[in-house]
C-alpha atoms as a PDB file:
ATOM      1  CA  UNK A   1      74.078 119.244  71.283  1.00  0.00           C
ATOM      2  CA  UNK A   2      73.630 122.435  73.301  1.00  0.00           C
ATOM      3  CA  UNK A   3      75.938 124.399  75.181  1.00  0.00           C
ATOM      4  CA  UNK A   4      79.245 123.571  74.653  1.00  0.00           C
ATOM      5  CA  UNK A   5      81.419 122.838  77.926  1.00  0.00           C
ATOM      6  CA  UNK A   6      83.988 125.360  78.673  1.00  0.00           C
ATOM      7  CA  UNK A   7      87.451 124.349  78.566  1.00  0.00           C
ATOM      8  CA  UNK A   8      90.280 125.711  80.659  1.00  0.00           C
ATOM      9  CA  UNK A   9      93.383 125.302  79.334  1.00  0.00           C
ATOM     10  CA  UNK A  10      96.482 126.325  81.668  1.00  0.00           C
ATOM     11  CA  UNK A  11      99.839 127.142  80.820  1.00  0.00           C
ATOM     12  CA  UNK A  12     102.699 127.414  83.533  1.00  0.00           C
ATOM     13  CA  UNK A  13     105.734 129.682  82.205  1.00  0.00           C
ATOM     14  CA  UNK A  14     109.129 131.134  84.135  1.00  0.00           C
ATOM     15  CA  UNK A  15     111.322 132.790  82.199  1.00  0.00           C
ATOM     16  CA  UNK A  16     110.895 130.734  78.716  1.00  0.00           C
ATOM     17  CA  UNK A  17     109.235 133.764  76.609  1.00  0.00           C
ATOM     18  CA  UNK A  18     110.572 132.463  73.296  1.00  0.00           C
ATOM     19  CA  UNK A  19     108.504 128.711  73.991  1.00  0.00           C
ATOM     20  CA  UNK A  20     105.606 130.771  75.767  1.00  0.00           C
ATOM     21  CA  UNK A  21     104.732 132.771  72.733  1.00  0.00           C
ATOM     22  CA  UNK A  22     105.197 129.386  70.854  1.00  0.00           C
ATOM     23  CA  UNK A  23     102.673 127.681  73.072  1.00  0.00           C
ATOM     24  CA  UNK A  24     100.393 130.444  73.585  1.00  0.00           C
ATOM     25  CA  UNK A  25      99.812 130.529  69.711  1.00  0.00           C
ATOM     26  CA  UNK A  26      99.041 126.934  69.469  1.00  0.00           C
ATOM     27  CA  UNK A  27      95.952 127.447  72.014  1.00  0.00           C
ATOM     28  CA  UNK A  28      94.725 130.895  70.363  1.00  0.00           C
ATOM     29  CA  UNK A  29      95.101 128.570  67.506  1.00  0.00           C
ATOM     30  CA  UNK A  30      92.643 125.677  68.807  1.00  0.00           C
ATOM     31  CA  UNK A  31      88.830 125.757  66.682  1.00  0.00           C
ATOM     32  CA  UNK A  32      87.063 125.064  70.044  1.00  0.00           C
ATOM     33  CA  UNK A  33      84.982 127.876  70.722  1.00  0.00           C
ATOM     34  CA  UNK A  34      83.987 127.478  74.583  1.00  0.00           C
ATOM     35  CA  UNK A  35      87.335 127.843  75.712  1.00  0.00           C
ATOM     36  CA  UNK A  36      89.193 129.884  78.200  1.00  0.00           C
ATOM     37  CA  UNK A  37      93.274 130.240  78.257  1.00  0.00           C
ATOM     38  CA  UNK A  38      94.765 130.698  81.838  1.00  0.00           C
ATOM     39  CA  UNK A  39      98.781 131.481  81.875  1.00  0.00           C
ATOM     40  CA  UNK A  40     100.545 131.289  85.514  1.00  0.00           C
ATOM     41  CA  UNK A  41     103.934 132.663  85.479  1.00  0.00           C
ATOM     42  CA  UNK A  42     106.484 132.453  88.412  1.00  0.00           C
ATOM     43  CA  UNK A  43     107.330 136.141  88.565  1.00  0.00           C
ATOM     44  CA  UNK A  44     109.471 136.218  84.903  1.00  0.00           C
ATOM     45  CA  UNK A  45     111.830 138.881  84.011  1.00  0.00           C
ATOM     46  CA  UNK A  46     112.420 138.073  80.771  1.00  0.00           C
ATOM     47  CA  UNK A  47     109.828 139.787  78.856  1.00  0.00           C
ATOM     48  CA  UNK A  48     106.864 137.329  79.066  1.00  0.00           C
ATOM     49  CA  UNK A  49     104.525 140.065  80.844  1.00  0.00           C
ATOM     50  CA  UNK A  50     104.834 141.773  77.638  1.00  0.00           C
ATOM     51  CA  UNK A  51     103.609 138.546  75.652  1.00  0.00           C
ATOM     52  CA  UNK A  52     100.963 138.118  78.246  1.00  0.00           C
ATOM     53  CA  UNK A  53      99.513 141.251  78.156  1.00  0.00           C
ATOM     54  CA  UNK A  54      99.413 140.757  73.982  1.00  0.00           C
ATOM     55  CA  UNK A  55      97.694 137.448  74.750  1.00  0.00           C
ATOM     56  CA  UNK A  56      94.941 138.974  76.559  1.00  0.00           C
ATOM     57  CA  UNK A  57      94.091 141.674  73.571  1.00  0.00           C
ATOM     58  CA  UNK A  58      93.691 138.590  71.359  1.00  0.00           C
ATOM     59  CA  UNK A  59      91.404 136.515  73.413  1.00  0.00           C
ATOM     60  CA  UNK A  60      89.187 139.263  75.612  1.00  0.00           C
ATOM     61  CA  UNK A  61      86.856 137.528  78.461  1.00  0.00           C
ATOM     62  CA  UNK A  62      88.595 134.286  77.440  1.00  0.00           C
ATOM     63  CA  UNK A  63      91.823 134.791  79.063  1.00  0.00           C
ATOM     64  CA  UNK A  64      93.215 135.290  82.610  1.00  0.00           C
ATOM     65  CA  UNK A  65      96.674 135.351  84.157  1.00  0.00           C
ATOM     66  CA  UNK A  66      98.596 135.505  87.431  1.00  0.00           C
ATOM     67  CA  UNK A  67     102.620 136.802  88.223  1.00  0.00           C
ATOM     68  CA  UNK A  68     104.267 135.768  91.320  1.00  0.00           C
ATOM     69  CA  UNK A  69     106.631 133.593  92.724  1.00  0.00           C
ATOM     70  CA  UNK A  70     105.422 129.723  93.105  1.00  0.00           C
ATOM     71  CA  UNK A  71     107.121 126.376  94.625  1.00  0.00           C
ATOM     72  CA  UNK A  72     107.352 124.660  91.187  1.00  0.00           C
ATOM     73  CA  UNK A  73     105.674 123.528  88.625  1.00  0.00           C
ATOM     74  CA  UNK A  74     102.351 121.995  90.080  1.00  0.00           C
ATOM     75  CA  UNK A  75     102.147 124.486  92.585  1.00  0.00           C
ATOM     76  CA  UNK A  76     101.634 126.759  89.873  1.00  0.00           C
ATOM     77  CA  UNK A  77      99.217 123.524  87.913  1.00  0.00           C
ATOM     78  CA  UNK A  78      96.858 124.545  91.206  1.00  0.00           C
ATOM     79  CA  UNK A  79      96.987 128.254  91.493  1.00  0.00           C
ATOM     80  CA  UNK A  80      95.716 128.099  87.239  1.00  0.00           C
ATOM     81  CA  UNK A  81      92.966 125.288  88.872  1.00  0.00           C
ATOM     82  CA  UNK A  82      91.583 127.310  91.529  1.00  0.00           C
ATOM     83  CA  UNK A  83      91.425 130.322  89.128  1.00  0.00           C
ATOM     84  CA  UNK A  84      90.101 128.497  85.845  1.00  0.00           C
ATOM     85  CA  UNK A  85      86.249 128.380  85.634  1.00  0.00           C
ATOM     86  CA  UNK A  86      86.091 125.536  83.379  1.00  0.00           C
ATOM     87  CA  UNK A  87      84.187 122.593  83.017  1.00  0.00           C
ATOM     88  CA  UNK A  88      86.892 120.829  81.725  1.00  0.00           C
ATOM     89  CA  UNK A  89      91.118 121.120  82.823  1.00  0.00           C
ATOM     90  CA  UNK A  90      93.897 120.821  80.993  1.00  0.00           C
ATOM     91  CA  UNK A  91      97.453 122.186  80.799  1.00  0.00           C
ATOM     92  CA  UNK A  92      99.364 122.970  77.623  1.00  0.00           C
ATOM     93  CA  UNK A  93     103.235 122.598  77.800  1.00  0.00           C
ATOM     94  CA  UNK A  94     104.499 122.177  74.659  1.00  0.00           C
ATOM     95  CA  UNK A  95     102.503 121.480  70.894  1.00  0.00           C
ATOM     96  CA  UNK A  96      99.293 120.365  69.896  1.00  0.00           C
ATOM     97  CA  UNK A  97      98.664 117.741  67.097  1.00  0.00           C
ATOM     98  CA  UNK A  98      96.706 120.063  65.320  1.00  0.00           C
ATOM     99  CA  UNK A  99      94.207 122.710  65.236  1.00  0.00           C
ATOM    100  CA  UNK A 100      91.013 120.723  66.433  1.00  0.00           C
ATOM    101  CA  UNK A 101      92.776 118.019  69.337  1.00  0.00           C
ATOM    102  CA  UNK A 102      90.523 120.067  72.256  1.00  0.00           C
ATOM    103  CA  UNK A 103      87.371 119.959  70.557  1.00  0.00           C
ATOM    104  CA  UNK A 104      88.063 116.243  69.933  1.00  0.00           C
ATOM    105  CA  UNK A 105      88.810 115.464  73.332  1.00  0.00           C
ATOM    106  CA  UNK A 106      85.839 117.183  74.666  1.00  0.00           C
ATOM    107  CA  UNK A 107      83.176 115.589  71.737  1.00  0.00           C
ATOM    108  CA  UNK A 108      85.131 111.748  73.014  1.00  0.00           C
ATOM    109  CA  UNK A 109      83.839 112.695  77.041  1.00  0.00           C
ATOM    110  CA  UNK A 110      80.475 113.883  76.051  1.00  0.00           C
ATOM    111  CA  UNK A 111      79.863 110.866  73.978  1.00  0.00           C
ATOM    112  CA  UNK A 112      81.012 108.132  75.964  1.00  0.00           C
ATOM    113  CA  UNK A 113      79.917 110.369  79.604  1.00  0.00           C
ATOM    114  CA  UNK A 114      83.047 110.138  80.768  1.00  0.00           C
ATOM    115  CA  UNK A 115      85.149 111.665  83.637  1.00  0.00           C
ATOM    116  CA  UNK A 116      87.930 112.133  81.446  1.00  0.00           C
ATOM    117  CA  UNK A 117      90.133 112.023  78.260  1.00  0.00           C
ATOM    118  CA  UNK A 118      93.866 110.984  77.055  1.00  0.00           C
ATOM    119  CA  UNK A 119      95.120 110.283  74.176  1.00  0.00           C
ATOM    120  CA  UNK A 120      98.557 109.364  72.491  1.00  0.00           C
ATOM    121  CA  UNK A 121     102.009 111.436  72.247  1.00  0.00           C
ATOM    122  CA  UNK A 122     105.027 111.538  70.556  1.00  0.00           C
ATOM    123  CA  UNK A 123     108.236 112.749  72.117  1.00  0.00           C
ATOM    124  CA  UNK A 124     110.413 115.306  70.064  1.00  0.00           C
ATOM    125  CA  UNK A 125     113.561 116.568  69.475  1.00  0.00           C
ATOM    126  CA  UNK A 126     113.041 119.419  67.575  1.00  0.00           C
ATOM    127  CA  UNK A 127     111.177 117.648  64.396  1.00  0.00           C
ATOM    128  CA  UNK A 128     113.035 114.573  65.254  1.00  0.00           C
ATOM    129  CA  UNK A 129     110.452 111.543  66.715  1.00  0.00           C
ATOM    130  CA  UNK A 130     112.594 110.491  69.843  1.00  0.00           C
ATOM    131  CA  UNK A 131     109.578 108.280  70.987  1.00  0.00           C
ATOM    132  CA  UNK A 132     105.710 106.878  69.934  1.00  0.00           C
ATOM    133  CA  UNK A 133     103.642 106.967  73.151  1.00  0.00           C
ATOM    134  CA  UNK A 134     100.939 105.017  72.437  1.00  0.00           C
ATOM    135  CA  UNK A 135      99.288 105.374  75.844  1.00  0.00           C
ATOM    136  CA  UNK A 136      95.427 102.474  75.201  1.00  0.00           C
ATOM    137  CA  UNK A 137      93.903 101.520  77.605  1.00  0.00           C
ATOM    138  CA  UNK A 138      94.677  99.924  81.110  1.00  0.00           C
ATOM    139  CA  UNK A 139      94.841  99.789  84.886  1.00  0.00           C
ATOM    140  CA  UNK A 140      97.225 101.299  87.411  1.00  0.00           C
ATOM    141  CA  UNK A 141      97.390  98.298  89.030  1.00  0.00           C
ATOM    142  CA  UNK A 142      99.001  96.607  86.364  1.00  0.00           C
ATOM    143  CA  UNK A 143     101.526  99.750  85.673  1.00  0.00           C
ATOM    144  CA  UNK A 144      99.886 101.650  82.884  1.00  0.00           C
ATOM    145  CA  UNK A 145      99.485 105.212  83.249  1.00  0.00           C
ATOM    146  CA  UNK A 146      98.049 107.638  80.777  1.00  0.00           C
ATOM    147  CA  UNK A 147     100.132 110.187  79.085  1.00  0.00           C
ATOM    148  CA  UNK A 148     100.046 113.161  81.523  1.00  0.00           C
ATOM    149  CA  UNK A 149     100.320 115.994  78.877  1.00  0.00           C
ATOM    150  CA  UNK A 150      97.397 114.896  76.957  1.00  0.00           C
ATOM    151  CA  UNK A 151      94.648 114.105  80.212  1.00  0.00           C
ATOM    152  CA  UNK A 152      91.503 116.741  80.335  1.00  0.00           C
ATOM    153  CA  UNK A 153      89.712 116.138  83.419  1.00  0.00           C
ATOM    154  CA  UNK A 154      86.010 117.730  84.431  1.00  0.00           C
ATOM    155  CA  UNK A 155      86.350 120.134  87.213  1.00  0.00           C
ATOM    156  CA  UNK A 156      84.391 117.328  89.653  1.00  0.00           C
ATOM    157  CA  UNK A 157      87.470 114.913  89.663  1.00  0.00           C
ATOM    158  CA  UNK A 158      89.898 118.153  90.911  1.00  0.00           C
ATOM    159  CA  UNK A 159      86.587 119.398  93.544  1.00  0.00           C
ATOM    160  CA  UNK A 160      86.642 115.793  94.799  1.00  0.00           C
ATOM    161  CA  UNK A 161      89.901 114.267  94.493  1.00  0.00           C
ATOM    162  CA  UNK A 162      91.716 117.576  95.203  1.00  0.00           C
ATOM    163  CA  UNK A 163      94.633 118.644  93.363  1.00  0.00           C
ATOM    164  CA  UNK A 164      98.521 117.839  92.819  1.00  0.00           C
ATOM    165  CA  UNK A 165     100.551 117.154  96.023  1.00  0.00           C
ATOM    166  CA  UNK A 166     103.240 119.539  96.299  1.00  0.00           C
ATOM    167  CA  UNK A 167     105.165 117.591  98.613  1.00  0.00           C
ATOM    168  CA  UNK A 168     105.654 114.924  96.226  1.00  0.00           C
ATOM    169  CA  UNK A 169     107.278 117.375  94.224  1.00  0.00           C
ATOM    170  CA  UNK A 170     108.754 116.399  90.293  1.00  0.00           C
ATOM    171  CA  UNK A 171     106.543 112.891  91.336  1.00  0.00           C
ATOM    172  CA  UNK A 172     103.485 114.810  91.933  1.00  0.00           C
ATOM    173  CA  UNK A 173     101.688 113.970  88.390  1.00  0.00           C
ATOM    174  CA  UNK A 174     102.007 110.073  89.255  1.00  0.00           C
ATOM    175  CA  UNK A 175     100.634 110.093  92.549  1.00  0.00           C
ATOM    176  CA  UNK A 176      97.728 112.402  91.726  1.00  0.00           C
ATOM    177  CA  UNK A 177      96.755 110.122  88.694  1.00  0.00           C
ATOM    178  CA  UNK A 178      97.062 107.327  90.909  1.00  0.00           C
ATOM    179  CA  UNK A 179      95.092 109.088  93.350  1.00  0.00           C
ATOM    180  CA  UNK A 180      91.967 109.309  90.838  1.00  0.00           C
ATOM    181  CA  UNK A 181      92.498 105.957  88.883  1.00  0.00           C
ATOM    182  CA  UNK A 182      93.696 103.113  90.928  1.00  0.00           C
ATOM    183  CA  UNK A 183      90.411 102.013  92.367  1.00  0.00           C
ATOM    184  CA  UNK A 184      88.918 102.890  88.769  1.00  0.00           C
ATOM    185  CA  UNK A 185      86.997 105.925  90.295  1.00  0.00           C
ATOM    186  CA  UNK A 186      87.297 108.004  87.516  1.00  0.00           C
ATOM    187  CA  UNK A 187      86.739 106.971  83.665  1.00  0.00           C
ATOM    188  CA  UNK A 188      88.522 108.350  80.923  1.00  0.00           C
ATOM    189  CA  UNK A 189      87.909 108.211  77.430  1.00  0.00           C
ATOM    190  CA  UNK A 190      90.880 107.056  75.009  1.00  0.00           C
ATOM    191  CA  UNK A 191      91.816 108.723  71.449  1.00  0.00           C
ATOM    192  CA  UNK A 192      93.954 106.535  69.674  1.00  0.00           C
ATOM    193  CA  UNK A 193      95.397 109.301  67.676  1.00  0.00           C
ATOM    194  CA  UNK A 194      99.038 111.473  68.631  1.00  0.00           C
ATOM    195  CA  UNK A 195      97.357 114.679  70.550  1.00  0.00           C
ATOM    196  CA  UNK A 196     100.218 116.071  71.785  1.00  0.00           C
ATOM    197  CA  UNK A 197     103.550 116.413  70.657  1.00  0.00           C
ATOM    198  CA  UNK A 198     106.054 117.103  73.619  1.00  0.00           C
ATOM    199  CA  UNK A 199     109.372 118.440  74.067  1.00  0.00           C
ATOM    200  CA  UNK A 200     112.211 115.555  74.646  1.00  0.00           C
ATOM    201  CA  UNK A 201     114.326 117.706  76.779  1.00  0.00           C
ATOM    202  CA  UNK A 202     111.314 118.280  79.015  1.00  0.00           C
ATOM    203  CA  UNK A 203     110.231 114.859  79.394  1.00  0.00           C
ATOM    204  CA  UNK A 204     113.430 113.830  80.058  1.00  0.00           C
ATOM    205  CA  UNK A 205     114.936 115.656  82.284  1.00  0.00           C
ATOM    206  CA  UNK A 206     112.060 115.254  84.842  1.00  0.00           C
ATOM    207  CA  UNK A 207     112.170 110.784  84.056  1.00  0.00           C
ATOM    208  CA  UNK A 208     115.993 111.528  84.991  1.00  0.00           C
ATOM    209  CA  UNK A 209     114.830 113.230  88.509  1.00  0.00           C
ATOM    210  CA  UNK A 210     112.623 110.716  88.695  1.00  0.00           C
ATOM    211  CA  UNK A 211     115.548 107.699  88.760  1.00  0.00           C
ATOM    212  CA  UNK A 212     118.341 109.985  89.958  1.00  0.00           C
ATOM    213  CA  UNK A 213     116.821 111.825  92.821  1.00  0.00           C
ATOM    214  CA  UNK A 214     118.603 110.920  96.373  1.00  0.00           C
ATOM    215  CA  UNK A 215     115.409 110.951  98.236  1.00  0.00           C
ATOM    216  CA  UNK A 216     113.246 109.294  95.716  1.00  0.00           C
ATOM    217  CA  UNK A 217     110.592 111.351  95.141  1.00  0.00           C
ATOM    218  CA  UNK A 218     108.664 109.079  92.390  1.00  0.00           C
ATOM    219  CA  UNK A 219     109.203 106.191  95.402  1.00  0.00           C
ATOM    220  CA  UNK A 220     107.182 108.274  98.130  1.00  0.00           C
ATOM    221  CA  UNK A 221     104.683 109.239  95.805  1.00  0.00           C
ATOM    222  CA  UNK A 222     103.702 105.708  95.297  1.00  0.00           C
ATOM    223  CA  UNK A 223     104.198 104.686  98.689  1.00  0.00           C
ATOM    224  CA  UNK A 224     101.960 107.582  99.757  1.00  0.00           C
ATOM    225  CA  UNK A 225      99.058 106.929  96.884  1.00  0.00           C
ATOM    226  CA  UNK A 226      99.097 103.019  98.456  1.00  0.00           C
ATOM    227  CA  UNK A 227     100.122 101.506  94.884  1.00  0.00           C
ATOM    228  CA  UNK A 228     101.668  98.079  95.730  1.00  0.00           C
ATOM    229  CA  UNK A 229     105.106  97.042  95.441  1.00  0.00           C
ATOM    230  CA  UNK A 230     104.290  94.745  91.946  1.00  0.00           C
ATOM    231  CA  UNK A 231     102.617  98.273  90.733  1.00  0.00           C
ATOM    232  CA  UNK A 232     105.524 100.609  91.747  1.00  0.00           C
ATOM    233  CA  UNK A 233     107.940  98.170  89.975  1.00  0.00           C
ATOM    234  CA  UNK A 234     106.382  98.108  87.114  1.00  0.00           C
ATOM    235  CA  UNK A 235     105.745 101.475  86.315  1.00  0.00           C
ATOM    236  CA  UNK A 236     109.935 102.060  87.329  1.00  0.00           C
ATOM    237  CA  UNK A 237     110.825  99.720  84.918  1.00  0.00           C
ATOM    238  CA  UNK A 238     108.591 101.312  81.804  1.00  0.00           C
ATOM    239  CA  UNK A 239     110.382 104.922  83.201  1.00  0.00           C
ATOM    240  CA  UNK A 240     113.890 102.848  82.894  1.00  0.00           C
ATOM    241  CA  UNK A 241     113.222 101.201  79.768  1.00  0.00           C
ATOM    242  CA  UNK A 242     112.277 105.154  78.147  1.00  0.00           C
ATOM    243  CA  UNK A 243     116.099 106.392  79.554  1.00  0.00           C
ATOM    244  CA  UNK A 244     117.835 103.474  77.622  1.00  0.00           C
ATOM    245  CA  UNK A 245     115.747 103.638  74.522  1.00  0.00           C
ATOM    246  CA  UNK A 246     116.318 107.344  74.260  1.00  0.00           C
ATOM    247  CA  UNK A 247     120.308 106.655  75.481  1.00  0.00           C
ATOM    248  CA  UNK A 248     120.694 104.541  72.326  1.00  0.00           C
ATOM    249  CA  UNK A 249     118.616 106.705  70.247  1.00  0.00           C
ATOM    250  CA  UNK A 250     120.871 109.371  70.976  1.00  0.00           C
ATOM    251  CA  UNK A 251     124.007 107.394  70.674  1.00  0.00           C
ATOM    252  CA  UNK A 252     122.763 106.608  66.889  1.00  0.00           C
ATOM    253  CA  UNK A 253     122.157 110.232  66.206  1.00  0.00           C
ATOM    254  CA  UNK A 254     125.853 110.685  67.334  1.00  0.00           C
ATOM    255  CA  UNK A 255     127.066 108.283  65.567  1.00  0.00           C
ATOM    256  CA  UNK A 256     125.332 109.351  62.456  1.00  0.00           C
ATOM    257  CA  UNK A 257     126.389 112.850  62.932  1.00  0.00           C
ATOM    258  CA  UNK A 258     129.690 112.016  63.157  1.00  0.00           C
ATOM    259  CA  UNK A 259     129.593 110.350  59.729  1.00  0.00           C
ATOM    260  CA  UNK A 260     128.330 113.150  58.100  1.00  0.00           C
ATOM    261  CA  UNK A 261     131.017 114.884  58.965  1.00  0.00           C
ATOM    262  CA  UNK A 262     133.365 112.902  57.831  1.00  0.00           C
END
């Protein structure tokens, strides 16, 4: 097979050292042996330096990290871009499926020669399963998106494409994938299998800037990405449909709750 690509992995931390040395574990953690761990922190004062400067004992020439202040959460996505020196991108927020997901991903792009890779997700609260993302296969133009937690991208899509817009801010993962995807420049391989299992208070609380915000951030971002009207729509209706499914499931778990303790 020869060389193995390397993979960058990059994690974007402020201030959460308990889930940091949670999700730094469950990279170290990952069988794929071409692989190099990038953390970006906003200028914590919590005690992550000290978990970061662990992390780099445990993974020497593999690792590299940056402290300062950044303008959010993509902003910080770019600064671990432009310092990666990967083959292949990816960020890690929250849990991987298990202990071989990357080196999955990767052996899915090499074998099809793809630009690419996503794969499905489940939602979580705590252990609970708040939702089944089962992302397939699609177009933009008809809505579908794939899961953004679980796309790996080659380092050519970011060197041509460029990276997120920060002016699109919480929006800025839609209108990049748009960006790359809606005139089907870029292919990505699909694993039907859960790769990633993500945080439900995460997810949500960014779908609820998403339909809440007063300036409409997730409406500018399509606007300025040239998706159609139909496109838009439809993609804000699959985002509304998530908020009441996960209203109710809440509601239930309430409910049930309050059974209990009776």
């Amino acid at each position: 097979m020869g060389t193995l690509p390397k993979v960058s992995v990059i994690t974007t931390t402020y201030n959460d050292a308990s889930n940091l040395e949670r999700i730094m574990d469950q990279v170290y953690r990952q069988d794929y042996e071409n692989l190099e761990y990038i953390i970006v922190d906003g200028g914590s004062t919590d005690g992550t330096m000290e978990l970061i400067r662990r992390m780099e004992k445990r993974m020497p020439g593999r690792f590299r990290y940056l402290s300062e202040p950044d303008r959010g959460i993509y902003d910080a996505i770019n600064k671990g871009i432009a310092l990666s020196t990967g083959d292949i991108i990816g960020c890690c927020f929250d849990r991987y499926a298990d202990e071989g997901v990357i080196r999955r991903m990767v052996q899915a792009m090499e074998t099809e020669c793809t630009d690419g890779v996503h794969g499905d997700l489940y939602y979580m609260d705590g252990e609970r399963i708040v939702r089944r993302w089962h992302q397939g296969q699609g177009t933009i133009r008809t809505g579908w998106l794939p899961g953004h937690p679980t796309m790996y991208l080659r380092r050519e899509v970011y060197e041509t494409y460029g990276v997120y817009r920060t002016d699109y801010r919480i929006a800025a993962d839609y209108e990049f994938m748009v960006r790359i995807l809606y005139r089907k420049q870029v292919t990505l391989s699909y694993l039907p299998e859960i790769l990633i299992y993500m945080s439900y208070s995460l997810i949500m609380s960014i779908l609820w800037v998403c339909l809440e915000s007063p300036d409409l951030a997730i409406t500018e971002a399509a606007v300025g990405a040239g998706v159609t009207s139909i496109l838009f729509f439809a993609t804000l209706k699959k985002i509304q449909a998530i908020r009441i499914e996960s209203e109710k499931a809440e509601t239930t778990a309430a409910k049930n709750n309050d059974a209990a303790a009776q």
